[in-house]
N, C-alpha and C. Protein backbone atom coordinates (compact mmCIF):
# COMPACT_ATOMS: atom_id res chain seq x y z
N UNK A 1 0.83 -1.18 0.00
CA UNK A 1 0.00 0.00 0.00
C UNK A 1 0.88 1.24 0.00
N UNK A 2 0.73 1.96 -1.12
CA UNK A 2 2.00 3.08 -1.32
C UNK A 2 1.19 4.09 -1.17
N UNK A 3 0.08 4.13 -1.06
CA UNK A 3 -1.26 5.01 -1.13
C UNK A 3 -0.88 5.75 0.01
N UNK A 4 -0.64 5.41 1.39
CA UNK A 4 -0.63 6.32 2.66
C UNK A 4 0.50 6.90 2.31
N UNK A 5 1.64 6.07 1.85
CA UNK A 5 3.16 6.62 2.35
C UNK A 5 3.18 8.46 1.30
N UNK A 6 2.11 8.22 0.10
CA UNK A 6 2.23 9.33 -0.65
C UNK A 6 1.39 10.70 0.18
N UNK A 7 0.53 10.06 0.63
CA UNK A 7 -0.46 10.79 1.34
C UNK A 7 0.28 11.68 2.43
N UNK A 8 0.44 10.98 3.38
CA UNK A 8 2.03 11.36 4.56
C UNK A 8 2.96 12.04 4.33
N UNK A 9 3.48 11.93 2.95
CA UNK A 9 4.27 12.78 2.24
C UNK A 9 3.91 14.19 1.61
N UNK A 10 3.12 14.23 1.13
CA UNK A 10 2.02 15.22 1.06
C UNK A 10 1.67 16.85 1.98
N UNK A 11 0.90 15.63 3.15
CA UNK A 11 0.88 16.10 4.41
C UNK A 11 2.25 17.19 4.89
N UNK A 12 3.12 16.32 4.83
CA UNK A 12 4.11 16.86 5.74
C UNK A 12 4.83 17.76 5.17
N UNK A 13 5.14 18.25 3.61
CA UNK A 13 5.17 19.19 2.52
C UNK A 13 4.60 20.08 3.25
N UNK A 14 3.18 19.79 2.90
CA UNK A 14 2.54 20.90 3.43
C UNK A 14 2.29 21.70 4.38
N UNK A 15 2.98 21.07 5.79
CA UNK A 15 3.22 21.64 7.12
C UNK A 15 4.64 22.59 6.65
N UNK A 16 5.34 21.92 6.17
CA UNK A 16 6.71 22.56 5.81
C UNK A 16 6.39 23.79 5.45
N UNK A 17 5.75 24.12 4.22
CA UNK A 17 5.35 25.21 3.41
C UNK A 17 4.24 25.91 4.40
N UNK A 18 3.86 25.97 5.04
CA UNK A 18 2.74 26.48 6.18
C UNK A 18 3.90 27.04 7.11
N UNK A 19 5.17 26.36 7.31
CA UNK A 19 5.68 26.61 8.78
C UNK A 19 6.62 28.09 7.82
N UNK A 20 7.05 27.42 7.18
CA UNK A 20 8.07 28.61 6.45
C UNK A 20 7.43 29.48 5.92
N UNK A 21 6.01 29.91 5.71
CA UNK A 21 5.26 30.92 5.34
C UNK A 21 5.10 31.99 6.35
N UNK A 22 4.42 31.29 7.66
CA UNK A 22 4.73 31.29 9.22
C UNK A 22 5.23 32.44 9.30
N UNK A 23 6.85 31.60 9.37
CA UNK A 23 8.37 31.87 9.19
C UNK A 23 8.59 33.29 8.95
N UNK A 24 7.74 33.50 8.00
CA UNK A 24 8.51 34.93 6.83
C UNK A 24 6.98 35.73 7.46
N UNK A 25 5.87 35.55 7.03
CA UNK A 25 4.99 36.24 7.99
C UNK A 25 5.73 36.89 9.06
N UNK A 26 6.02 36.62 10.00
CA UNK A 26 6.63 36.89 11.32
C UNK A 26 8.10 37.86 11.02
N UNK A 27 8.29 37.58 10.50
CA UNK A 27 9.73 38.31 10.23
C UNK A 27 9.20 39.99 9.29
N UNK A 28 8.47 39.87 8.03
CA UNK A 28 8.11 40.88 7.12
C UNK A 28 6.90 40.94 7.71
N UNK A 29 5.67 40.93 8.55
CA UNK A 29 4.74 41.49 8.82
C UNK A 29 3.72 41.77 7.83
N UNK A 30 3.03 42.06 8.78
CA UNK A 30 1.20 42.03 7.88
C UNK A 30 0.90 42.60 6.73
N UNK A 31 0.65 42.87 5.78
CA UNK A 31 0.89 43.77 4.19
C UNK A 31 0.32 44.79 4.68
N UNK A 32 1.10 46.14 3.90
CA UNK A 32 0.73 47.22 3.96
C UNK A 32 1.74 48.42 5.30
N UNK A 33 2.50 47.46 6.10
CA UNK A 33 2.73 47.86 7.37
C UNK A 33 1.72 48.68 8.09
N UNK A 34 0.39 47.86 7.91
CA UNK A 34 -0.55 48.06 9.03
C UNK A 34 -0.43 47.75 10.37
N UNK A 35 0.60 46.60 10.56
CA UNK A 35 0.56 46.81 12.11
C UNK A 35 1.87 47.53 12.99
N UNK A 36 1.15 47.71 14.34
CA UNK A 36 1.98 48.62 15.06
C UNK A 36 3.56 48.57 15.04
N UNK A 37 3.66 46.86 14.71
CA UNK A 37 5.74 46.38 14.31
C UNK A 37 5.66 45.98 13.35
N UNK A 38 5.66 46.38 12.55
CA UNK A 38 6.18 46.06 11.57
C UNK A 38 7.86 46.14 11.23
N UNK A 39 7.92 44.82 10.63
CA UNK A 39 9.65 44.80 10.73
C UNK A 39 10.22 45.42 9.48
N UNK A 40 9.67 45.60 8.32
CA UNK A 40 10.09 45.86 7.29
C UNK A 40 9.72 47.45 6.76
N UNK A 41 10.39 48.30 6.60
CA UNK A 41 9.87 50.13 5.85
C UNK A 41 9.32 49.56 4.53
N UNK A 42 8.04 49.92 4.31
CA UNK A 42 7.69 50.14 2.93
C UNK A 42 8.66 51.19 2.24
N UNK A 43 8.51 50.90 1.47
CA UNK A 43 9.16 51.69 -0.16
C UNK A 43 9.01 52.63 -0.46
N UNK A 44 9.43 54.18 -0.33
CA UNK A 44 8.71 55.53 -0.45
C UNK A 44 8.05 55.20 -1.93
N UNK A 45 6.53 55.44 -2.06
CA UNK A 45 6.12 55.78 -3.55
C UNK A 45 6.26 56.65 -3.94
N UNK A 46 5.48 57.02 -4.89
CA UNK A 46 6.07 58.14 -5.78
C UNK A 46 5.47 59.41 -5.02
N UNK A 47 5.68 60.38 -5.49
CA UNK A 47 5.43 61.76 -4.77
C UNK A 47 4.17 61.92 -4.15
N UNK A 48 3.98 61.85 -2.94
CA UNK A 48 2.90 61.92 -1.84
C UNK A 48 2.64 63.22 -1.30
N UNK A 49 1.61 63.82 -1.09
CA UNK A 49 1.36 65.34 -0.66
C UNK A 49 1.71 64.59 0.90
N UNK A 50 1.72 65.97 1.64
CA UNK A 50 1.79 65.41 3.00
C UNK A 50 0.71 65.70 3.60
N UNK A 51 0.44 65.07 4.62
CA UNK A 51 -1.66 65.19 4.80
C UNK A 51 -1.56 66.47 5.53
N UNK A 52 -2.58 67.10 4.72
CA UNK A 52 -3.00 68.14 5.82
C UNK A 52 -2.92 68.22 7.56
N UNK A 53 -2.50 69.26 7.65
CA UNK A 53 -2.28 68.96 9.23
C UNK A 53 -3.97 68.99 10.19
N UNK A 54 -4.08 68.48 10.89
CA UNK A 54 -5.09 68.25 11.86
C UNK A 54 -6.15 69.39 12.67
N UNK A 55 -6.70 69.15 12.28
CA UNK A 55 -7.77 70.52 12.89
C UNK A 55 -7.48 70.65 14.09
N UNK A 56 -7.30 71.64 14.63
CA UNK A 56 -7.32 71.82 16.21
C UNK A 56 -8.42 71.29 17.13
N UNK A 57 -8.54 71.03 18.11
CA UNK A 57 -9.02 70.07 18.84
C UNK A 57 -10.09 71.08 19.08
N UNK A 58 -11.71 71.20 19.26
CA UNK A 58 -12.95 72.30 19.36
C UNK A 58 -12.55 72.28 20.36
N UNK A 59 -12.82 73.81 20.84
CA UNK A 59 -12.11 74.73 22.10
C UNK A 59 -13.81 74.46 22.72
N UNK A 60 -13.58 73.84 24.24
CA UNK A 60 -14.34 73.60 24.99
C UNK A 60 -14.88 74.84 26.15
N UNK A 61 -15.81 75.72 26.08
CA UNK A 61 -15.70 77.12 26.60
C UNK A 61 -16.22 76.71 27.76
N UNK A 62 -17.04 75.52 28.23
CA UNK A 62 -17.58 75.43 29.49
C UNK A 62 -17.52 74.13 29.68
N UNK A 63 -17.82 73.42 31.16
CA UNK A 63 -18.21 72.04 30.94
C UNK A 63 -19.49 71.52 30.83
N UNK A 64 -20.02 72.26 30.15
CA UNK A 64 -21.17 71.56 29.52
C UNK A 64 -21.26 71.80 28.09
N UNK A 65 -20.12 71.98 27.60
CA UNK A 65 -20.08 71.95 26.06
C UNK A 65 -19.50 70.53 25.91
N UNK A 66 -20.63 69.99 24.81
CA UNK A 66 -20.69 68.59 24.54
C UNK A 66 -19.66 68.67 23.28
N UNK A 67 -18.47 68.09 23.36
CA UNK A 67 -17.90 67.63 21.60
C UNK A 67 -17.86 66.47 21.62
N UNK A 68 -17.65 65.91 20.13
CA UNK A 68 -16.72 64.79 20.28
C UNK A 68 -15.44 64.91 19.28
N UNK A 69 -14.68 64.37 19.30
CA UNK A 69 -13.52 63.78 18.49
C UNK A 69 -13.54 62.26 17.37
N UNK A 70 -13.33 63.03 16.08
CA UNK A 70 -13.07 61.63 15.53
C UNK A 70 -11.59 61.43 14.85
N UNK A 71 -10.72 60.59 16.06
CA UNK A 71 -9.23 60.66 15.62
C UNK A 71 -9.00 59.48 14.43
N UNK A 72 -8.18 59.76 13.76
CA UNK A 72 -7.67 58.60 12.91
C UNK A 72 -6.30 59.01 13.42
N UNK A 73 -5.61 57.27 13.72
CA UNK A 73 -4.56 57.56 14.61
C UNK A 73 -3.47 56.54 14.18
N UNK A 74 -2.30 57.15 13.28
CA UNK A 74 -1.48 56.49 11.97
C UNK A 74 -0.38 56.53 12.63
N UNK A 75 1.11 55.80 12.40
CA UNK A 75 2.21 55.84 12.61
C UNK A 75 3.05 56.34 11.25
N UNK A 76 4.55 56.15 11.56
CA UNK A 76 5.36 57.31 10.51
C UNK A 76 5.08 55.88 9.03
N UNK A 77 4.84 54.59 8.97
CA UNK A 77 4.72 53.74 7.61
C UNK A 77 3.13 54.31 7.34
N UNK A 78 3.07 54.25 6.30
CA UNK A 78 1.52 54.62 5.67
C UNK A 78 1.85 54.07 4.10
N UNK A 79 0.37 53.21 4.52
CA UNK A 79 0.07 52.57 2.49
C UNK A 79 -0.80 53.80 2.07
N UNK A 80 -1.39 53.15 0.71
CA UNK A 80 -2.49 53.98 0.25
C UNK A 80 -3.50 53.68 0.75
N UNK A 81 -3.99 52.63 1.57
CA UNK A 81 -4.97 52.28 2.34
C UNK A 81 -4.77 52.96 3.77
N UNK A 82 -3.66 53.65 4.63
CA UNK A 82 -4.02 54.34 5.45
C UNK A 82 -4.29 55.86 4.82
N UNK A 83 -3.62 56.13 3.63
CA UNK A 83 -4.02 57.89 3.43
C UNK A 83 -5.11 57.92 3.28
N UNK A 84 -6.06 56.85 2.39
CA UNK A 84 -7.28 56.79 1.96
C UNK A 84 -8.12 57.04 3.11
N UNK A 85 -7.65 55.92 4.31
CA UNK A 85 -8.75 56.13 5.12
C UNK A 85 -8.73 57.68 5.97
N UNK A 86 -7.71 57.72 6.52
CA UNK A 86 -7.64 59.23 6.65
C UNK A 86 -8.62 60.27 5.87
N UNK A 87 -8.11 60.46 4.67
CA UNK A 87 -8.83 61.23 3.64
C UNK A 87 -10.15 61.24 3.85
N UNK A 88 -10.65 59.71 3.35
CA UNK A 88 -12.29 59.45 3.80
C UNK A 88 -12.85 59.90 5.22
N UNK A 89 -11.98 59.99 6.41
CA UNK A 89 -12.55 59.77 7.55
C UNK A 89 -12.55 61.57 7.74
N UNK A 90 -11.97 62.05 7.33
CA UNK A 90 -12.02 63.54 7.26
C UNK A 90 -13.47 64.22 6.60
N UNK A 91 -13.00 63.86 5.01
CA UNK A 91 -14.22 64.05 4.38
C UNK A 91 -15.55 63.70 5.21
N UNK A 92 -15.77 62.39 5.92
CA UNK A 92 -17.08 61.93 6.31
C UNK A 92 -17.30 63.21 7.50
N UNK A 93 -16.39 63.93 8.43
CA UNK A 93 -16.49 64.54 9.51
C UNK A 93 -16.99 65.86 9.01
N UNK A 94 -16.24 66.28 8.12
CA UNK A 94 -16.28 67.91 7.34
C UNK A 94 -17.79 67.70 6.36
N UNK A 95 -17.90 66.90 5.75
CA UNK A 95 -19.34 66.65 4.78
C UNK A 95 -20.74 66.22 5.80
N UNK A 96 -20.62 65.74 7.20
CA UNK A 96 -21.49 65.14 7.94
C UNK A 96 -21.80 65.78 9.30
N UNK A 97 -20.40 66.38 9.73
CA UNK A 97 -20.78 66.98 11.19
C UNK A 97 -20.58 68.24 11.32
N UNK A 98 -20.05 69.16 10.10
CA UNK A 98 -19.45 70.65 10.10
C UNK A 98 -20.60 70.87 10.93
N UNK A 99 -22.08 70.92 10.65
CA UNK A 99 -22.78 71.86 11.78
C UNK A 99 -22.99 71.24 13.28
N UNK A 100 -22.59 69.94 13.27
CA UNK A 100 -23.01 69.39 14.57
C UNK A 100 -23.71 68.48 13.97
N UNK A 101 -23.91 67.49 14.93
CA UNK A 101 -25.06 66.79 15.38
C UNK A 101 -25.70 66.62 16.80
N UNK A 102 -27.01 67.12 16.38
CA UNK A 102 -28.01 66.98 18.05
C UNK A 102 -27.37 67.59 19.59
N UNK A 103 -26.45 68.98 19.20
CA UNK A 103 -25.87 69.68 20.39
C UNK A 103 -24.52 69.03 20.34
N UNK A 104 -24.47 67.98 19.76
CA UNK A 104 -22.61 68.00 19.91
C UNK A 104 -21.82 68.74 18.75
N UNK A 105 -20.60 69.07 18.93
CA UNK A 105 -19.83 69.61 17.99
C UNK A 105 -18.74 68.82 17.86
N UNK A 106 -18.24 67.96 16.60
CA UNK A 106 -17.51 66.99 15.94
C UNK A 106 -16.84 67.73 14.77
N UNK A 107 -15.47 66.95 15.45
CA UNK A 107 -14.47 67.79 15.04
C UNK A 107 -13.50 66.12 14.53
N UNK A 108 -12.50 66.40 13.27
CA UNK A 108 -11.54 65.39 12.97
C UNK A 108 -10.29 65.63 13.72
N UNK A 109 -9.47 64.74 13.72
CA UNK A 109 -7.69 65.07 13.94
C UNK A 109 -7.33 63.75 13.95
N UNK A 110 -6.00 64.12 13.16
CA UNK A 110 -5.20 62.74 12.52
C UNK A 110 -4.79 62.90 13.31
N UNK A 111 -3.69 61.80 14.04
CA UNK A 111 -2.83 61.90 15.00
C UNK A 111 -1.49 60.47 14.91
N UNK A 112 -0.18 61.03 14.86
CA UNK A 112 0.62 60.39 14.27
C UNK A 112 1.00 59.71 16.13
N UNK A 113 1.50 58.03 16.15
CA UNK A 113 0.73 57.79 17.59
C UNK A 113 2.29 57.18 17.90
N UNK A 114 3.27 57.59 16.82
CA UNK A 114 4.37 57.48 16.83
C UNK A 114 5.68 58.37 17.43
N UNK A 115 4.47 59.89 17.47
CA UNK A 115 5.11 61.05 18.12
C UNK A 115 5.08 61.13 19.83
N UNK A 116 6.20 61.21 20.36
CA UNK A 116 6.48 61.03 21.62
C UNK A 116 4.99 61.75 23.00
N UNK A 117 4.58 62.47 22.04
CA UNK A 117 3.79 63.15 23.05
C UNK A 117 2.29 62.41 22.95
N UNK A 118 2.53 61.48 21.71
CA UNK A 118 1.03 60.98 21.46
C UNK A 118 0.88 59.20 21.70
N UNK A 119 2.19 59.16 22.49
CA UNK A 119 2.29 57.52 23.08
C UNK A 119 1.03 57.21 23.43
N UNK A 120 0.64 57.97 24.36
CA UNK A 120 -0.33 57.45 25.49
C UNK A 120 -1.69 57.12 24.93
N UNK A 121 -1.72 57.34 23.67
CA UNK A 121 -3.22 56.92 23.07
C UNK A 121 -3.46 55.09 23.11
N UNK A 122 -1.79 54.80 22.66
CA UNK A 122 -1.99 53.35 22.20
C UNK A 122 -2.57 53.04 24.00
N UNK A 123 -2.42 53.01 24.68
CA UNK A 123 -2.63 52.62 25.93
C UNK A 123 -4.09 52.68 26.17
N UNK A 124 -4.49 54.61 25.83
CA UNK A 124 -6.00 54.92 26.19
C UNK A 124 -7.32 54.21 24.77
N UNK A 125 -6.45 53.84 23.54
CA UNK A 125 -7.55 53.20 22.86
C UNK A 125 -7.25 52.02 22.67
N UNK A 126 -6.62 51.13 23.21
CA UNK A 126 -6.16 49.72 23.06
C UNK A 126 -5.96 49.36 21.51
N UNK A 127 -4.73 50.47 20.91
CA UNK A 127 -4.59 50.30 19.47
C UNK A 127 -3.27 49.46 19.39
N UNK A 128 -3.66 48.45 18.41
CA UNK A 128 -3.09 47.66 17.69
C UNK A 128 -2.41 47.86 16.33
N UNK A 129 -3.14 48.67 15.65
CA UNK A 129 -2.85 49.31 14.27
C UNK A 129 -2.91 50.88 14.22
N UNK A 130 -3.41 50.96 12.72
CA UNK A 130 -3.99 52.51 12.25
C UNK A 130 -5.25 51.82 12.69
N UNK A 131 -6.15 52.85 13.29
CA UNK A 131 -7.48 53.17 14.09
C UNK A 131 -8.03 54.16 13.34
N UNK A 132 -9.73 54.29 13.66
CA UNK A 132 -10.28 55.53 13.65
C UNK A 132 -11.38 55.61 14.98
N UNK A 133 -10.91 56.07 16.00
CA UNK A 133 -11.92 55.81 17.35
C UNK A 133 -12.88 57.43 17.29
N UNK A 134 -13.72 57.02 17.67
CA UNK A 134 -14.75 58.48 17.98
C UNK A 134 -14.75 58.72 19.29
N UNK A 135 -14.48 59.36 20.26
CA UNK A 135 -14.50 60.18 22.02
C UNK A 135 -15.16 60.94 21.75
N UNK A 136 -16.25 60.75 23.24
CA UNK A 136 -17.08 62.16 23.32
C UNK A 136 -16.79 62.62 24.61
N UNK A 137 -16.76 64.07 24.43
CA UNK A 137 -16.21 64.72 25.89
C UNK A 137 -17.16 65.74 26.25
N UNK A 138 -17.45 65.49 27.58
CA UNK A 138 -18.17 67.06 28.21
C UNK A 138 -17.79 67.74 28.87
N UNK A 139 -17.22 69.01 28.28
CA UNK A 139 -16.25 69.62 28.80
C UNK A 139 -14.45 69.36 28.73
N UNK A 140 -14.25 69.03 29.83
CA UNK A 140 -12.97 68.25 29.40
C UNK A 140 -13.03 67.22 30.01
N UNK A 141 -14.28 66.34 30.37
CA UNK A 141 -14.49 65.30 30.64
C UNK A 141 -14.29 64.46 30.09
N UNK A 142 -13.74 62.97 29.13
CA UNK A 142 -13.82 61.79 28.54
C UNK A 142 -15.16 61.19 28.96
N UNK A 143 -15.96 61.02 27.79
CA UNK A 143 -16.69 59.96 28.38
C UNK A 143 -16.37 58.84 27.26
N UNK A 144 -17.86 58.52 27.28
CA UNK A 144 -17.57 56.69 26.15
C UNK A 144 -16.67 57.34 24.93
N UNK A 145 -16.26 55.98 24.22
CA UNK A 145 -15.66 56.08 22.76
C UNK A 145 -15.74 55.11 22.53
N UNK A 146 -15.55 54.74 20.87
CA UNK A 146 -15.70 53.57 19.93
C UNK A 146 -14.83 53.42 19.07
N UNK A 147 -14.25 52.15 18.61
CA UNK A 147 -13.16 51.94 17.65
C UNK A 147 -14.34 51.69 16.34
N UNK A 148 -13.94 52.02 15.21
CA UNK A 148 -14.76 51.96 14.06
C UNK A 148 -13.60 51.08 13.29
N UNK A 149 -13.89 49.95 13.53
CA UNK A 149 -12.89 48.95 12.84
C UNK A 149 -13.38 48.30 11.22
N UNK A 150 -14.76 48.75 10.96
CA UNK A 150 -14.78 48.50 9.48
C UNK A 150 -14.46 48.82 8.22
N UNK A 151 -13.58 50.34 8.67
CA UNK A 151 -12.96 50.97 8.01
C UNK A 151 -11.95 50.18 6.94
N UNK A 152 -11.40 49.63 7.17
CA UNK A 152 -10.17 48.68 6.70
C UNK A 152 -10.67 48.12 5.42
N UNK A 153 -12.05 47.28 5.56
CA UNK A 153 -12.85 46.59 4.46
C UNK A 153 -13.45 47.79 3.84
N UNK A 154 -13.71 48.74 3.78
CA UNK A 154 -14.39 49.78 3.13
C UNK A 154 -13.70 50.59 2.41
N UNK A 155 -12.38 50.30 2.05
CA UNK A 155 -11.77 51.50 1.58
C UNK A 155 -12.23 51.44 0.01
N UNK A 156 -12.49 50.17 -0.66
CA UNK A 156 -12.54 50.55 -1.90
C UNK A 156 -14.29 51.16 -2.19
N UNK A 157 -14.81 51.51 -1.20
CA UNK A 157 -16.40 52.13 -1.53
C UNK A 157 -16.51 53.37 -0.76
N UNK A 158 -16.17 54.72 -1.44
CA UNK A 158 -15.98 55.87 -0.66
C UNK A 158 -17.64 55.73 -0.02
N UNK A 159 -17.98 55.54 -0.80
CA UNK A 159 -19.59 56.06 -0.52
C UNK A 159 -20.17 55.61 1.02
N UNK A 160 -19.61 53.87 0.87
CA UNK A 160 -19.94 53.00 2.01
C UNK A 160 -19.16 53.87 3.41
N UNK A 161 -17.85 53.61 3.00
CA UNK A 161 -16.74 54.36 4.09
C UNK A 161 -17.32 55.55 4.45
N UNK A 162 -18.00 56.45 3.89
CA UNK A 162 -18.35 57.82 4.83
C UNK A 162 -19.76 57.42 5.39
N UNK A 163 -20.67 56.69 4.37
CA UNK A 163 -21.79 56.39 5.33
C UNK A 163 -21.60 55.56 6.87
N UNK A 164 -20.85 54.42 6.83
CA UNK A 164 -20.10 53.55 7.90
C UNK A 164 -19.82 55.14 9.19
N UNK A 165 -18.58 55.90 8.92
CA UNK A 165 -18.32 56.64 9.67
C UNK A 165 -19.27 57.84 10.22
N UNK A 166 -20.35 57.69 9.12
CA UNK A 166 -21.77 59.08 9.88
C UNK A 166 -22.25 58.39 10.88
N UNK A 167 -23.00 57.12 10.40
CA UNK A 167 -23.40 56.11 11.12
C UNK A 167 -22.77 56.26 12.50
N UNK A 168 -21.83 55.11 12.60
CA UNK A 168 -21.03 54.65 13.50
C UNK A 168 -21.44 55.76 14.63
N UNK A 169 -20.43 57.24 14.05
CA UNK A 169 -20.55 58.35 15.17
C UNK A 169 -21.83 58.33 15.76
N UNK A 170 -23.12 58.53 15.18
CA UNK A 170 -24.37 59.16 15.18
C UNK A 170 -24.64 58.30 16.39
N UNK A 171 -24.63 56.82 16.19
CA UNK A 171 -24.78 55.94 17.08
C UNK A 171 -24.19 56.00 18.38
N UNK A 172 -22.73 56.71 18.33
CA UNK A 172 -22.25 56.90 19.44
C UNK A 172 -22.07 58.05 20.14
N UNK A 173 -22.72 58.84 19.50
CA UNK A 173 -23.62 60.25 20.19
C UNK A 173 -24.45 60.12 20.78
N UNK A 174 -25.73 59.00 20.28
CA UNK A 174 -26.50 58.78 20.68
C UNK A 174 -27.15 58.29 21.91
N UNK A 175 -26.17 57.85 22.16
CA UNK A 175 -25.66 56.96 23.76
C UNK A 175 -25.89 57.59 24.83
N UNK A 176 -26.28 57.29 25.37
CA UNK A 176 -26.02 58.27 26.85
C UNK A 176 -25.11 58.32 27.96
């Protein structure tokens, strides 16, 4: 019976090629250098604007001025799938919340989480990657926030991606 011994053989190929895939996984990291270690620098592409810098954070005049924040929160590697989302997550804030929604005032800011002064986010949003979390504050209170993690799958449908991010927020305004 040569039938198993090929089978077995097979098999164990195929652990090989699984382990050494593994292997290199672990070493070159997740595509895109989406995650927080990535071991390998992407490749400068070709000429990249540099993103607009970040709206200033809405100046809170009392504590009962309701805002919220919707950070997208990137390190110094960026694909075209983090500028995109950026881009989109801006657009959705500036096209959806410029006047408010329902007494809150929503405001964007990118935030690079790589800069020494902006460590402490990975800690306060339990980020793993590029994020886009929404915080709502009263006053200079923190209250709830939400990671909007569908972002990632949405990049190729602007349309979806800003509806996802009106949504998402609206929902988490909504909250009490």
């Amino acid at each position: 019976m040569a039938a198993p011994g090929k089978a077995l053989k097979f098999v164990l190929l195929g652990f090989v090629a699984v382990s050494i895939g593994a292997a290199v996984y672990k070493v070159v990291g997740p595509p895109c250098g989406c995650a927080a270690s990535a071991a390998v620098e992407p490749a400068p592409a070709a000429v990249v604007a540099e993103p607009k810098p970040a709206a200033p954070p809405v100046k809170k005049q009392s504590a009962a001025v309701k805002t919220a924040t919707v950070y997208y929160f990137y390190t110094n590697a960026r694909c075209s799938s983090c500028t995109t989302i950026e881009a989109y997550t801006r657009e959705a804030v500036e096209k959806k919340f410029s006047a408010g929604y329902k007494g809150w005032a929503v405001a964007f800011k990118g935030v690079n989480i790589e800069e020494d002064a902006n460590e402490h986010f990975v800690q306060d949003y339990w980020l793993d990657s590029k994020a886009v979390i929404v915080q709502k504050f009263s006053g200079d209170k923190p209250l709830n926030w939400g990671k909007l993690d569908k972002v990632w799958t949405l990049t190729g449908d602007k349309d979806a991606f800003i509806a996802y991010i009106s949504e998402e927020t609206g929902k988490l305004l909504d909250q009490k």
